[in-house]
Protein backbone atom coordinates (compact mmCIF):
# COMPACT_ATOMS: atom_id res chain seq x y z
CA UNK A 1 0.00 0.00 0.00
CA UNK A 2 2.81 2.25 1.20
CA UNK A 3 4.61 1.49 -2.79
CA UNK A 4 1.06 2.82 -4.11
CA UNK A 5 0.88 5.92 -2.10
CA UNK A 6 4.67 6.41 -3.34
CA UNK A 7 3.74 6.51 -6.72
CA UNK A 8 0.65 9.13 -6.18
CA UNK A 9 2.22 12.29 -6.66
CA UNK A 10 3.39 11.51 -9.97
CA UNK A 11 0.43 10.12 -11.21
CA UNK A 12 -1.21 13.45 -10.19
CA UNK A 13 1.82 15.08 -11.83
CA UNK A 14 0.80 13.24 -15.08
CA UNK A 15 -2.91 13.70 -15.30
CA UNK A 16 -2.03 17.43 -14.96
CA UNK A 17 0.64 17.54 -17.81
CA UNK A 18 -1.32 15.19 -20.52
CA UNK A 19 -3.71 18.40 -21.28
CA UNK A 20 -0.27 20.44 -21.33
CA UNK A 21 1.03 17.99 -23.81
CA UNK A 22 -1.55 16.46 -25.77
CA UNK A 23 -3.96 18.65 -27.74
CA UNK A 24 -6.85 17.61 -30.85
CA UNK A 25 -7.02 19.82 -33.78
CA UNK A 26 -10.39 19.36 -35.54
CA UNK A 27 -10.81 18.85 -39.16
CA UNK A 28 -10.55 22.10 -41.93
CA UNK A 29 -8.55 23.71 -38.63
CA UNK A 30 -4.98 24.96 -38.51
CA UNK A 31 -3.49 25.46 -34.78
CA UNK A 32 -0.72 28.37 -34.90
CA UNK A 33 2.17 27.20 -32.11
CA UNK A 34 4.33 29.72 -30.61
CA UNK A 35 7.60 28.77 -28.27
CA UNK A 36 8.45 31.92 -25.66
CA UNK A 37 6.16 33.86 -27.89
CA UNK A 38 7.60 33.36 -31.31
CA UNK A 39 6.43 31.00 -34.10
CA UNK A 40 7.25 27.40 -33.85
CA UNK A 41 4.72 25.73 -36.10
CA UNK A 42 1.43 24.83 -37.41
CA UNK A 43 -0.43 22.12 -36.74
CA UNK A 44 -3.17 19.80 -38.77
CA UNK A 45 -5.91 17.78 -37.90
CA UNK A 46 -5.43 15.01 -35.51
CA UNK A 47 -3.88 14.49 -31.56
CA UNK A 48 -0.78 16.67 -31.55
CA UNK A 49 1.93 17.29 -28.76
CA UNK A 50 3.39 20.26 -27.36
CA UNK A 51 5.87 21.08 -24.64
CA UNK A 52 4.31 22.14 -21.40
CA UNK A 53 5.12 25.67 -19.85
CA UNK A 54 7.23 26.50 -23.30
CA UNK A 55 5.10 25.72 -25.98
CA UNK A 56 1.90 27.74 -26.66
CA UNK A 57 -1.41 27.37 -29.28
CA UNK A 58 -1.42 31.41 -30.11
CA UNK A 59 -4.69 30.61 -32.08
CA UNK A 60 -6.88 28.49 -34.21
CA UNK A 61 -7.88 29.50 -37.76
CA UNK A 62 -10.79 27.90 -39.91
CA UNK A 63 -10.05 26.65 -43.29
CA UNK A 64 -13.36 25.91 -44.36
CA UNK A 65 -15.84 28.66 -46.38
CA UNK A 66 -16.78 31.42 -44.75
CA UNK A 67 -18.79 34.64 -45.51
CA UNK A 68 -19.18 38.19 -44.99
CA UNK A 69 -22.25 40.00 -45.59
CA UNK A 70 -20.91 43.82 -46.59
CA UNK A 71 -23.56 46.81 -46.87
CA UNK A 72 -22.95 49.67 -49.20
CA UNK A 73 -25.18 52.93 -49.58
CA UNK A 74 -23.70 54.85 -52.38
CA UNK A 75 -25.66 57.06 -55.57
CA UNK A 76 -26.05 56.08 -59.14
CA UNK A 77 -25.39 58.17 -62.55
CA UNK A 78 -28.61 59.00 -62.16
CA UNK A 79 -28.51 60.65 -58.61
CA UNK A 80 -30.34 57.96 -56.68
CA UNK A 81 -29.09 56.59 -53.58
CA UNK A 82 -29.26 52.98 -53.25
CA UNK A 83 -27.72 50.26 -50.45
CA UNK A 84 -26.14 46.96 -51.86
CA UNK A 85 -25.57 44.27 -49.98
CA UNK A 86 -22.76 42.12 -51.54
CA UNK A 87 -22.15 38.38 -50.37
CA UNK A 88 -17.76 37.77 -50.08
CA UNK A 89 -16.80 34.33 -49.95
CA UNK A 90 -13.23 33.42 -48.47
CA UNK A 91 -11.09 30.94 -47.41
CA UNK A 92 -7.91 30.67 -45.75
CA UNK A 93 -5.18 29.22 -47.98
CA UNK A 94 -4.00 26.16 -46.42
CA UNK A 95 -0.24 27.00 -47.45
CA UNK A 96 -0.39 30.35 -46.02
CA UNK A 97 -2.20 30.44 -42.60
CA UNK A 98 1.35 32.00 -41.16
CA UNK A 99 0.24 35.33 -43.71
CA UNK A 100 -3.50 35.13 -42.41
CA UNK A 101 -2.49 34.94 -38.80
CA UNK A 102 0.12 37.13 -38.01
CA UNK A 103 -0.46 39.68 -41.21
CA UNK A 104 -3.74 40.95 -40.60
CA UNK A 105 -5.50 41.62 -37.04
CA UNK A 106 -8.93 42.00 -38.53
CA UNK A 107 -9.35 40.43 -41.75
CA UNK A 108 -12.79 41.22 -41.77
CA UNK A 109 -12.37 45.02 -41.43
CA UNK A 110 -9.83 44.70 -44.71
CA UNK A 111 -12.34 42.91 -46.50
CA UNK A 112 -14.91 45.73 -45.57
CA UNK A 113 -12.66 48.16 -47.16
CA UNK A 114 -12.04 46.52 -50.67
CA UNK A 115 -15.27 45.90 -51.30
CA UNK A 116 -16.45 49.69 -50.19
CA UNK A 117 -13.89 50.93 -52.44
CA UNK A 118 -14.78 48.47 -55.36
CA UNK A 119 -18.52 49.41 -55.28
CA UNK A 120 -18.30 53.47 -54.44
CA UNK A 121 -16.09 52.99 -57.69
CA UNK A 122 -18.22 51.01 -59.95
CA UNK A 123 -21.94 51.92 -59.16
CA UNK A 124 -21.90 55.62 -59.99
CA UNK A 125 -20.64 54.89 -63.16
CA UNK A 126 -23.85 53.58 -63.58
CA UNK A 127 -27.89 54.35 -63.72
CA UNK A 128 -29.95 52.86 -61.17
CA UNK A 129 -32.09 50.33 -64.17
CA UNK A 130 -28.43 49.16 -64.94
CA UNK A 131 -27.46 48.65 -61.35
CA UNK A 132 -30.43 45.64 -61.62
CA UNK A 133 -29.10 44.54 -64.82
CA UNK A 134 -25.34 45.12 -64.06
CA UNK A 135 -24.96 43.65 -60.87
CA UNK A 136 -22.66 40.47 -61.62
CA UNK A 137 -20.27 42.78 -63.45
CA UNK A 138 -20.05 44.94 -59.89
CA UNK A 139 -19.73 41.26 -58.63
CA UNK A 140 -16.88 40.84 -61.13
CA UNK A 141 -15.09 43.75 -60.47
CA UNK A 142 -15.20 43.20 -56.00
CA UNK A 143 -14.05 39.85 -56.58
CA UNK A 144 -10.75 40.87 -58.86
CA UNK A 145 -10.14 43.37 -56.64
CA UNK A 146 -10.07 41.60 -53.64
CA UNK A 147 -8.16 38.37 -55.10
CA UNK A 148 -5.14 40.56 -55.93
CA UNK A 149 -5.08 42.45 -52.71
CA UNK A 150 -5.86 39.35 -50.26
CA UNK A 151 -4.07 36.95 -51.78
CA UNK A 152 -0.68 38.32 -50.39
CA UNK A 153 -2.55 37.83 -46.89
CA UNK A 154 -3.57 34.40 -47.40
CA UNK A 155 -6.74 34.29 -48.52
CA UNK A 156 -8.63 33.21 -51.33
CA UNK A 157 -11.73 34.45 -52.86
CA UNK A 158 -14.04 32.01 -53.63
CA UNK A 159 -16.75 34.04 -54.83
CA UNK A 160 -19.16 37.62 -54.51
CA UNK A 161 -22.41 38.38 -54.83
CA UNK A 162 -24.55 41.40 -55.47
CA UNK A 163 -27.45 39.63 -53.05
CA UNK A 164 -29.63 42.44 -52.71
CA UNK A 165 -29.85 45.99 -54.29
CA UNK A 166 -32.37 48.47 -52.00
CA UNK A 167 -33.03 51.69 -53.61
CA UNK A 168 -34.60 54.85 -51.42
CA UNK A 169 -38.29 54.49 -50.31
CA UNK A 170 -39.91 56.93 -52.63
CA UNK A 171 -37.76 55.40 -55.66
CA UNK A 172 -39.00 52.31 -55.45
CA UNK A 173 -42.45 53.61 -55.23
CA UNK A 174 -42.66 56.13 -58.00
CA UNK A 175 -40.64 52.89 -60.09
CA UNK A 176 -43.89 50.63 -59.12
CA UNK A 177 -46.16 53.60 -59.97
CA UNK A 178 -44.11 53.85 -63.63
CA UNK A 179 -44.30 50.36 -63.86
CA UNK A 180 -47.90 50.30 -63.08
CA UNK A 181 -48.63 52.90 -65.49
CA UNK A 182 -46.64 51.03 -68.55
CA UNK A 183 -49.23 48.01 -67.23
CA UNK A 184 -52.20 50.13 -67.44
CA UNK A 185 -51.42 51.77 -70.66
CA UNK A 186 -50.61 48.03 -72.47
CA UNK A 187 -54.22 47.08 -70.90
CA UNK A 188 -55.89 49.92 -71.99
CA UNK A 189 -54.66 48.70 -75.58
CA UNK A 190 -56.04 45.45 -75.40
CA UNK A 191 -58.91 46.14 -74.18
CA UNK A 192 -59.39 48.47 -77.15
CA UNK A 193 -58.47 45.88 -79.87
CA UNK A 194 -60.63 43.75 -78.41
CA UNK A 195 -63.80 46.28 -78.52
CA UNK A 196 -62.88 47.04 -81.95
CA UNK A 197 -62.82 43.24 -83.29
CA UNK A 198 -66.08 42.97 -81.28
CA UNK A 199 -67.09 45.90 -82.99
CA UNK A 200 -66.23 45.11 -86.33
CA UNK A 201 -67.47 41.11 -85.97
CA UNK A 202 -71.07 42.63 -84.97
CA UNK A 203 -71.01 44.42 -88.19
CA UNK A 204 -69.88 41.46 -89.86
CA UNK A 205 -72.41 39.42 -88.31
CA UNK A 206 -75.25 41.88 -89.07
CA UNK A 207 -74.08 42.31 -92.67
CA UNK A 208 -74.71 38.82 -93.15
CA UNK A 209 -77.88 38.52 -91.37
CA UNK A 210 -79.63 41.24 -93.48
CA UNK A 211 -78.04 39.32 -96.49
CA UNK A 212 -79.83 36.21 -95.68
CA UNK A 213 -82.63 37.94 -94.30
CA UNK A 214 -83.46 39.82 -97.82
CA UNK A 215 -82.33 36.29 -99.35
CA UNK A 216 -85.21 34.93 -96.99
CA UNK A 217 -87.53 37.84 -98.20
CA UNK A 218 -87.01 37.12 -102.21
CA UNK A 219 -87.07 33.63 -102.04
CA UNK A 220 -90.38 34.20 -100.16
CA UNK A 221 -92.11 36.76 -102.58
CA UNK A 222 -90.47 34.02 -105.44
CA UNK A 223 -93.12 31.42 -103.86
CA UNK A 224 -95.50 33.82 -103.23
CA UNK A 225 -95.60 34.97 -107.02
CA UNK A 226 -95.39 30.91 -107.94
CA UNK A 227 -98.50 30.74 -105.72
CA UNK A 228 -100.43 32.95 -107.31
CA UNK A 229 -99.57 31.95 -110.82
CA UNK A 230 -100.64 28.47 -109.71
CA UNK A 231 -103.81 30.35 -108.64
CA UNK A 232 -104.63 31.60 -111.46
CA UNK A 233 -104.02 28.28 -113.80
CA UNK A 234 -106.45 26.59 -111.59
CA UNK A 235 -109.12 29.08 -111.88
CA UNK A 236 -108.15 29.42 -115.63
CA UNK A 237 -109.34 25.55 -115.97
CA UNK A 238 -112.99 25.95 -114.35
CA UNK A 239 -113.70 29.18 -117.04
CA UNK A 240 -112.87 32.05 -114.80
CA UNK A 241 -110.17 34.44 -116.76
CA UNK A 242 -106.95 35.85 -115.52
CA UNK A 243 -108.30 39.34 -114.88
CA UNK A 244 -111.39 37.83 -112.66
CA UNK A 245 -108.66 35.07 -111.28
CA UNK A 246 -106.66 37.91 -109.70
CA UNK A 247 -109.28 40.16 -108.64
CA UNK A 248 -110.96 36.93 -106.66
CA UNK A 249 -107.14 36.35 -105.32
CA UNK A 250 -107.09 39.62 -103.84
CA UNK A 251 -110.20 39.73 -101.86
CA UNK A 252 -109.28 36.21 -100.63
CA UNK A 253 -106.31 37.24 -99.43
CA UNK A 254 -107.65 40.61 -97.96
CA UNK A 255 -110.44 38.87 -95.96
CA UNK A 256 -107.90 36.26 -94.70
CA UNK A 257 -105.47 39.18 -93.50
CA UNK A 258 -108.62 40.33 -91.73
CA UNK A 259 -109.68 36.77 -90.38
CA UNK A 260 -105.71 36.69 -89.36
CA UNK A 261 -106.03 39.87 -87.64
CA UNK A 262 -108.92 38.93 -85.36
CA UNK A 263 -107.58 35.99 -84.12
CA UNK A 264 -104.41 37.22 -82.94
CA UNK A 265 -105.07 38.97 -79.59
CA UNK A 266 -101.98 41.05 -79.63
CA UNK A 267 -101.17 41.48 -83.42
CA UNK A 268 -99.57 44.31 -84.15
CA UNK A 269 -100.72 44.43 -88.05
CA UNK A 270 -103.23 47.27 -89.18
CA UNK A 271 -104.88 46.82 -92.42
CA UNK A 272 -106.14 50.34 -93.88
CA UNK A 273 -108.88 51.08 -94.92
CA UNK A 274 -111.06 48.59 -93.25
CA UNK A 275 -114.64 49.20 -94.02
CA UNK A 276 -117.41 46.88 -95.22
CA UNK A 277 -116.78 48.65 -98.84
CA UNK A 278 -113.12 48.23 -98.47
CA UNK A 279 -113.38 44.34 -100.85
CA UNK A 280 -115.55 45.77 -103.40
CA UNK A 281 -113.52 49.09 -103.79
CA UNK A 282 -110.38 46.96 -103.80
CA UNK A 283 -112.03 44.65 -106.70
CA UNK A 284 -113.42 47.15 -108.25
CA UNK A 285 -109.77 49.15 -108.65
CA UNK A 286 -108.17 46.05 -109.30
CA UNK A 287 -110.48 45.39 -112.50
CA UNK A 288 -110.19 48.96 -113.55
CA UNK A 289 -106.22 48.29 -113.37
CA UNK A 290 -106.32 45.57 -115.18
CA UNK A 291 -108.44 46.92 -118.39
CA UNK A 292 -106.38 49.95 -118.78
CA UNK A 293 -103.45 47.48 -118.85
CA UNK A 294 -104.87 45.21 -121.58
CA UNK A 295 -106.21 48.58 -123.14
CA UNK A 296 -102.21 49.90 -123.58
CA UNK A 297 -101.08 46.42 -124.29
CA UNK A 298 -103.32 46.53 -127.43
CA UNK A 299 -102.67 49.38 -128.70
CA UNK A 300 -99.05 49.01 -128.29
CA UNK A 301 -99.56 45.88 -130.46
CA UNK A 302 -101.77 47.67 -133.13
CA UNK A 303 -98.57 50.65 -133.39
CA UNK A 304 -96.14 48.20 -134.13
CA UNK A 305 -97.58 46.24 -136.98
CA UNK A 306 -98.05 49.29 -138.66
CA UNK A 307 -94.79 50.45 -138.95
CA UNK A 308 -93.39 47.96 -141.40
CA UNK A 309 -95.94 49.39 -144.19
């Protein structure tokens, strides 16, 4: 027991220099060592040593992707103030964490700087539509720049971004109230082309109605006319002549127009003059018609055979 208690104080002497002497260094991590506070090394992924009391870590740097979100406000060619917000994307080099450790005390703040610089330079070159359109150029343009300063540093540029572009308040809203005006106005258009092809197929359409409908109307009076010509061959047969035949058509068809009349309740057809002398005066004008037709007819015929002589 005595042999076990001998050997206590240096097992307490060695579970308090193993964290003094062993140390982990997580993956995509680079630990910076420093003996009596000057560089000794750096250190990879995996258990490392280190001599206790002499040897120091001075700091741990990340080799992965990282990013910095920079804001900008600065005017356009056209006098509007806008803020961009543009995306950097760095790494440090794995070859040169010495330059990105002991070069530059706030890497960030240099980074900050380029890309101010960069954009204050580039934007009011520009109008505020091309700004929109132009923005992977300003992207362009940050991302050269800062390659060929930060590269001496250690660090690489993966990539920028123009990830948003915020004009002033009342220049976004007078661009909406442009934009819906342009909208409005291209509406406005349609809905004018399409009245006037409604307008103009109406007018088709009614063209073509009253076409058929006088069609309708002539091929009616055609029948009508065969009707009565049909009429008058019948009555022809039975001894009654043509002039008698038509006069007897037209009071048939007068006193059927009245028969018509009476029993349609609301007919809107007015035959004048209606009087009980109305058929015989319409007979009697008809026959009178038609003997001062067969009169001229006759003595049309009479002229012309006399010429010849």
């Amino acid at each position: 027991m005595q042999d076990y208690i001998g050997f206590l104080p240096f097992i307490f002497i060695a579970i308090f220099l193993i964290p003094l002497i062993f140390f982990i260094v997580k993956q995509q991590t680079a630990v910076i060592i420093e003996r009596f506070g000057k560089y000794q090394s750096i250190r990879h992924s995996g258990l490392q040593l280190k001599i206790p009391l002499v040897d120091r870590i001075a700091g741990r740097m990340s080799l992965k992707i990282q990013q910095l979100d920079v804001i900008i406000e600065t005017k356009t060619l056209d006098d509007v103030f806008v803020k961009l917000k543009v995306s950097v994307q760095y790494k440090v080099i794995r070859d040169k964490v010495y330059d990105a450790f002991y070069k530059l005390d706030y890497p960030h703040d240099q980074i900050t700087s380029y890309v101010f610089d960069v954009v204050r330079a580039e934007v009011p070159k520009m109008k505020l539509d091309d700004v929109f359109v132009k923005k992977d150029d300003i992207a362009i343009a940050v991302k050269s720049e800062l390659n060929d300063a930060m590269m001496t540093y250690g660090y690489d540029i993966i990539k920028t971004l123009v990830t948003d572009i915020d004009p002033d308040a009342q220049v976004k809203e007078a661009m909406n109230r442009i934009n819906a005006s342009e909208r409005e106005k291209i509406a406005a258009q349609f809905e004018g082309d399409a009245a006037r092809i409604l307008i103009v197929e109406k007018a088709k359409a009614e063209a073509e109605s009253k076409r058929l409908q006088g069609q309708g109307i002539a091929d009616q009076r055609r029948e009508i006319a065969r009707g009565l010509e049909e009429s008058v061959e019948v009555l022809n047969k039975v001894g009654i002549n043509s002039q008698e035949a038509s006069a007897l058509i037209v009071v048939t068809q007068h006193y059927d127009t009245l028969q018509s009349i009476g029993q349609e309740t609301n007919s809107n057809l007015i035959l004048l003059p209606n009087s009980p002398q109305a058929g015989s005066q319409m007979l009697n004008d008809m026959v009178a018609s038609f003997t001062a037709s067969n009169q001229i007819g006759e003595a049309m015929k009479k002229s012309s055979k006399k010429k010849p002589e």
